[in-house]
Protein backbone atom coordinates (compact mmCIF):
# COMPACT_ATOMS: atom_id res chain seq x y z
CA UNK A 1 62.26 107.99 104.00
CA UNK A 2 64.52 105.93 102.37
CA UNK A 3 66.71 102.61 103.17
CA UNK A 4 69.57 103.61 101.04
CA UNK A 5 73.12 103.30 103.43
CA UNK A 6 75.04 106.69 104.47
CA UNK A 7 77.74 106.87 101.81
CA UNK A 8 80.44 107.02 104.65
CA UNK A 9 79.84 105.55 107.71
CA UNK A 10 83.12 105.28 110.78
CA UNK A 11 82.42 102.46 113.09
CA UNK A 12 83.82 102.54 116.72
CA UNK A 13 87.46 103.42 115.13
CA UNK A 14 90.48 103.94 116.95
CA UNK A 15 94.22 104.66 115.90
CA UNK A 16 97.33 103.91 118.10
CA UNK A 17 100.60 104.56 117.66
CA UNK A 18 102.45 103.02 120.18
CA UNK A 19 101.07 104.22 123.77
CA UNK A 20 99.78 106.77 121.90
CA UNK A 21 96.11 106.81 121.12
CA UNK A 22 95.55 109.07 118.12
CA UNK A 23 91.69 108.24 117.53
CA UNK A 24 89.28 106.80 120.60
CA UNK A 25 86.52 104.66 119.49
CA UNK A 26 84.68 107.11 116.47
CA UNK A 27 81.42 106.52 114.92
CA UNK A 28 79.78 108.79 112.75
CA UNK A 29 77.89 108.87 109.11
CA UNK A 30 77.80 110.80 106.48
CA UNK A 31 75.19 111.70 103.81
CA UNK A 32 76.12 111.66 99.85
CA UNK A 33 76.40 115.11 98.30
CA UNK A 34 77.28 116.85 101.53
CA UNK A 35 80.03 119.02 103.07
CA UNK A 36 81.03 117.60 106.54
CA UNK A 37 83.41 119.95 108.74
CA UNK A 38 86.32 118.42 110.81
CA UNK A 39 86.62 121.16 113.56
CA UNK A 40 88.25 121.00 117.21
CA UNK A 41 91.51 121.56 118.96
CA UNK A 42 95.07 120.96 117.85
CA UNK A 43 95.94 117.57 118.20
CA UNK A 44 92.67 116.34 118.69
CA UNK A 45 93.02 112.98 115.99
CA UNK A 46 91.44 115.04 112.64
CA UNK A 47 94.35 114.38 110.45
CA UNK A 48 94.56 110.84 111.52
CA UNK A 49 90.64 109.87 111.41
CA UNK A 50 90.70 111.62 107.63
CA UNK A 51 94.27 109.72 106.55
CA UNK A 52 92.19 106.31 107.75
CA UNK A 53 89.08 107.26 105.64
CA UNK A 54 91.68 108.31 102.26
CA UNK A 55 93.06 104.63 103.38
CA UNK A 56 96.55 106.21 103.87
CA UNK A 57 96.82 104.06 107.07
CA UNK A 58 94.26 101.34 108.08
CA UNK A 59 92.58 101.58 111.78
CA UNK A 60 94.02 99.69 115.20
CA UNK A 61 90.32 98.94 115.69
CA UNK A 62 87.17 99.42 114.39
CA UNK A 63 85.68 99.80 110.28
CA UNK A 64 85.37 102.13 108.04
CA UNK A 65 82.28 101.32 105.40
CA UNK A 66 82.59 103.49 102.43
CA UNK A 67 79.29 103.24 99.73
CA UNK A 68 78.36 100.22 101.92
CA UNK A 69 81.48 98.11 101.40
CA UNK A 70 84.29 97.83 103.98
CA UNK A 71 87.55 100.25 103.02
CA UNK A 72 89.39 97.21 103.78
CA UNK A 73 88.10 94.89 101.52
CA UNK A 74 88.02 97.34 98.89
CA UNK A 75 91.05 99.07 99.00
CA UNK A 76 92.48 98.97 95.41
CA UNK A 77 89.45 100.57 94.63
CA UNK A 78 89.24 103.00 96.54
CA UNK A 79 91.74 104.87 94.87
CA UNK A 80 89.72 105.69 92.45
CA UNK A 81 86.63 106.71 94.66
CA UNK A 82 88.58 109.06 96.73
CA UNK A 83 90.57 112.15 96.07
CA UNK A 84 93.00 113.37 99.22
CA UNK A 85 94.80 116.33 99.56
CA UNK A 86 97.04 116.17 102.83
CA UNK A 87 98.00 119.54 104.57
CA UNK A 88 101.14 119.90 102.70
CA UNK A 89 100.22 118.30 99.22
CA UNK A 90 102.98 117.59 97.16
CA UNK A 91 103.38 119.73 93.98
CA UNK A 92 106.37 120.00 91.82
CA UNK A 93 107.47 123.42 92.08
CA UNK A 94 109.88 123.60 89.35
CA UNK A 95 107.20 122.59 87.17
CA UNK A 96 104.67 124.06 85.69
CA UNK A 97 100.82 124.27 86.26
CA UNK A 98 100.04 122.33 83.29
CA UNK A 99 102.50 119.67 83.90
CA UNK A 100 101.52 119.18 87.47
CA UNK A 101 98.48 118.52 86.17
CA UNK A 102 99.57 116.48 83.07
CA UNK A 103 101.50 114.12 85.86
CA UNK A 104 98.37 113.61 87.65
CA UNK A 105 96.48 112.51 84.65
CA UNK A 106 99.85 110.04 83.63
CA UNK A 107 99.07 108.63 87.26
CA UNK A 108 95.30 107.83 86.46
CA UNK A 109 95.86 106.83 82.82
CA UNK A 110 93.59 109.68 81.31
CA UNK A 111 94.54 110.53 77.51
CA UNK A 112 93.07 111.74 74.38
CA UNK A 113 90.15 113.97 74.50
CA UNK A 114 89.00 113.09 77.61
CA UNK A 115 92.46 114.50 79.49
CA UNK A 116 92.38 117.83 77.54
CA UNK A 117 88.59 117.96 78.80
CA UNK A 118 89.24 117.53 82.39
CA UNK A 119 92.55 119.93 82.19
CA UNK A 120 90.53 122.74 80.74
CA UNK A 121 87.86 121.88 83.12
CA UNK A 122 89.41 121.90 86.36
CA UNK A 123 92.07 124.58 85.80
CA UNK A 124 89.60 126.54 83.86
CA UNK A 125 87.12 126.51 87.29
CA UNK A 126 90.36 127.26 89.30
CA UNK A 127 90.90 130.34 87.22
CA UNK A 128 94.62 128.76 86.50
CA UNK A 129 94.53 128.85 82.70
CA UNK A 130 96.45 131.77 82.10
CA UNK A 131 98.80 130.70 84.28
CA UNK A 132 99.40 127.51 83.11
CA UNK A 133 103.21 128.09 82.04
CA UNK A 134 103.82 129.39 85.04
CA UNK A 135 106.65 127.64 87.46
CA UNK A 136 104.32 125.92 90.81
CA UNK A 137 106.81 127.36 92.79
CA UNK A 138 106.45 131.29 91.76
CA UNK A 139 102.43 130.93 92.38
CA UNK A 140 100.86 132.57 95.23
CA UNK A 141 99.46 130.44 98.56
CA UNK A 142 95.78 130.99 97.53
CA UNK A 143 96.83 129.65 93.96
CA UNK A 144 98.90 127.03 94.54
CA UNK A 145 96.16 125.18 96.83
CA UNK A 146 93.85 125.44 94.00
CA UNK A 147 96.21 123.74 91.85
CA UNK A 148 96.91 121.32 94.62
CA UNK A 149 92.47 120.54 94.06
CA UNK A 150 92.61 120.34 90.28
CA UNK A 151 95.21 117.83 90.49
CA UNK A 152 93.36 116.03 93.29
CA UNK A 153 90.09 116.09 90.99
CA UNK A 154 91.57 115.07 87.75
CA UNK A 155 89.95 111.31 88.07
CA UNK A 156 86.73 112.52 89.48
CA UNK A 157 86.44 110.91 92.74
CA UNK A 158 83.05 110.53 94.38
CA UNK A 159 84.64 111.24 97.70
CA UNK A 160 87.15 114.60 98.10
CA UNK A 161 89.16 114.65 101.32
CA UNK A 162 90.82 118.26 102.62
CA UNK A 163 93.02 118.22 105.76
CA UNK A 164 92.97 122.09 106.42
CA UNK A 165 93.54 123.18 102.69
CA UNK A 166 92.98 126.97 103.66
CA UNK A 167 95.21 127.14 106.02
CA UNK A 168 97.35 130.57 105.77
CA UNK A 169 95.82 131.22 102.94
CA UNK A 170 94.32 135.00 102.40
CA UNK A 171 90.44 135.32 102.94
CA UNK A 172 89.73 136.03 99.46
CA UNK A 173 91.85 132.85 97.95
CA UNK A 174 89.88 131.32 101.03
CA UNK A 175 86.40 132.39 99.65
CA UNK A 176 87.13 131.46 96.17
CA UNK A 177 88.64 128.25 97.06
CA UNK A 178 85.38 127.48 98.78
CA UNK A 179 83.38 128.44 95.91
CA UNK A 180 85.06 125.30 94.18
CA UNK A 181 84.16 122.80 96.91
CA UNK A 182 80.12 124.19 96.79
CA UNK A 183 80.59 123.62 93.02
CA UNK A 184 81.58 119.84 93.08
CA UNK A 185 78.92 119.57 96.18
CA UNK A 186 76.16 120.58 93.75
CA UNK A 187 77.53 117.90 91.52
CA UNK A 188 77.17 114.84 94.00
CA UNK A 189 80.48 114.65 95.33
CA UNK A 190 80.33 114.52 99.14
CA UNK A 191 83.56 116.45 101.09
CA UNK A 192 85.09 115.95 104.17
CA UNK A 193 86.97 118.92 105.13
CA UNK A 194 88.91 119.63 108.48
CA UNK A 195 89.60 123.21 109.07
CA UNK A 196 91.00 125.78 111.45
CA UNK A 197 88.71 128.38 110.59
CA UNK A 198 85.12 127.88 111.85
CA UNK A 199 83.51 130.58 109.58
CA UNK A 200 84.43 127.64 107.11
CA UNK A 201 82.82 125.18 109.64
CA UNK A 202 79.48 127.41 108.92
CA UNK A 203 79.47 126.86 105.46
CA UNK A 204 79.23 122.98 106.33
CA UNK A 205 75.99 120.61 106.44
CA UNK A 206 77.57 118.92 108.90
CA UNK A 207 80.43 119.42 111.73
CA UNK A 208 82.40 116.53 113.63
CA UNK A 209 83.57 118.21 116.77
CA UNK A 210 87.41 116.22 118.39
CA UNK A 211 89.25 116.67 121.16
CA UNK A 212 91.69 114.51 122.64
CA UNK A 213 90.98 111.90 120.23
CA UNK A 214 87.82 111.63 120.86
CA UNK A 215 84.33 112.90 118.94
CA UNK A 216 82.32 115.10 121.38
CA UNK A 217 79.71 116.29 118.97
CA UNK A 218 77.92 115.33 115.55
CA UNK A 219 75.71 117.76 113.98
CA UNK A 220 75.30 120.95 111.90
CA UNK A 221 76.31 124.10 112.42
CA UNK A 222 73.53 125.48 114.48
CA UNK A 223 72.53 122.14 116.52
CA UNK A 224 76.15 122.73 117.63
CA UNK A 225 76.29 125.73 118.31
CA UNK A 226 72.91 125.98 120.35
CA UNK A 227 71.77 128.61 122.24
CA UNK A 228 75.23 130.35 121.99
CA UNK A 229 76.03 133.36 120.20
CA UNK A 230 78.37 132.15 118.20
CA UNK A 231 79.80 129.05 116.71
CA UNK A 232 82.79 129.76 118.79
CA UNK A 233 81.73 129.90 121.81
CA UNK A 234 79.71 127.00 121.87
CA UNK A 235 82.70 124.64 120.49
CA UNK A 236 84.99 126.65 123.26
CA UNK A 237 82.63 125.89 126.47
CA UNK A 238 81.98 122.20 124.84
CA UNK A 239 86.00 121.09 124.80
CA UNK A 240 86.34 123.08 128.58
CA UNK A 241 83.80 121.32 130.14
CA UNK A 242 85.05 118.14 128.97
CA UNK A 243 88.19 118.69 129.84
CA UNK A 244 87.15 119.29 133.58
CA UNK A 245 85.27 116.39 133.44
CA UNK A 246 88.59 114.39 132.30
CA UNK A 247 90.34 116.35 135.58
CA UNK A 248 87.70 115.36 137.59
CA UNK A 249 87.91 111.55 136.68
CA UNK A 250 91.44 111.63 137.22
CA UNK A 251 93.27 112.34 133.99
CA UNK A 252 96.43 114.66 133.90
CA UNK A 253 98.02 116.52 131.20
């Protein structure tokens, strides 16, 4: 046993915008070095909770503790700890894959030998070297997401945030953009990835389970799922029977 804090840890965090409450009172932890899944309904608060923890927008209520330091109080920092890639992460399409890259490196001030390390490195891992001169815009889906990575991993952060980066994507550009993530999971970085598809929420150590803005379950793949059959079926009985207990107690929508 050991005494050493979760390297991410949410503390009773809610988001509102408005009369709109887009995250109700979240806690959870996560371990270093692991893959934690983001899974439930549309609408359920995912992209918001994971936009709090990239420190996009900062929490009505509540902490976020990140390496055992408060996101708040370390927040120019924390740009360098975390890498985020939003669902629709902005490439330049009418450049090409080498200078998206090259502008993310310009961003992080990474030059000399070192930037020509970490291009060949994480295009070369992408499989995007021999495309390099080729226009963003003329890549395939599968393709440009991994070029939407490299340039998310060009500083190295410790913590890499996905907000559904598979989504539409074909199931082989799925399997080998997965193939990345366990990659930079065997080299310490931990991963918080929300996703549509729960054969990808299999593949994670660890699944946070929203619905209406609120976490219903913490746990991996099989504690969640049970003694159902499948993954699906357990998260599909888990959000109905909450949602009759929200009927019962009075709620509409």
């Amino acid at each position: 046993m050991t005494d050493q804090p979760p390297f991410l840890e949410i503390r009773n965090v809610s988001m509102k915008f408005g009369l709109l409450t887009a995250v109700e009172d979240v806690s959870f932890k996560v371990e270093k070095g692991t893959i934690t899944g983001f899974i439930g309904s549309d609408g359920a608060g995912k992209s918001t909770l994971l936009r709090m923890i990239a420190g996009m927008i900062h929490p009505t209520s509540g902490e976020i503790i990140v390496e055992g330091e408060s996101a708040a109080r370390i927040r120019r920092r924390l740009k360098r700890v975390i890498g985020y890639m939003p669902q629709r992460f902005g490439l330049y399409e009418d450049l090409t894959v080498d200078e998206n890259i090259n502008f993310f490196l310009d961003i992080f001030g990474i030059f000399g030998k070192e930037r020509k390390a970490r291009k060949e490195r994480f295009l070369g891992f992408s499989n995007l070297l021999p495309f390099s001169h080729r226009l963003a815009g003329k890549l395939s889906g599968g393709m440009k997401q991994k070029l939407g990575l490299a340039c998310v991993l060009v500083h190295q952060p410790r913590l890499l945030i996905l907000d559904e980066p598979t989504n539409g994507v074909d199931p082989v550009s799925r399997g080998e953009f997965w193939d990345i993530l366990f990659q930079m999971k065997e080299q310490g970085m931990t991963l918080l990835v929300s996703t549509a598809y729960l054969d990808e929420g299999e593949k994670c150590d660890d699944l946070v389970l929203m619905h209406r803005s609120r976490l219903l379950a913490q746990g991996s793949p099989r504690d969640i799922t049970g003694d159902f059959t499948s993954l699906e079926e357990a998260l599909i009985d888990r959000i109905s029977r909450e949602d009759k207990e929200l009927r019962h107690d009075g709620f509409k929508f």
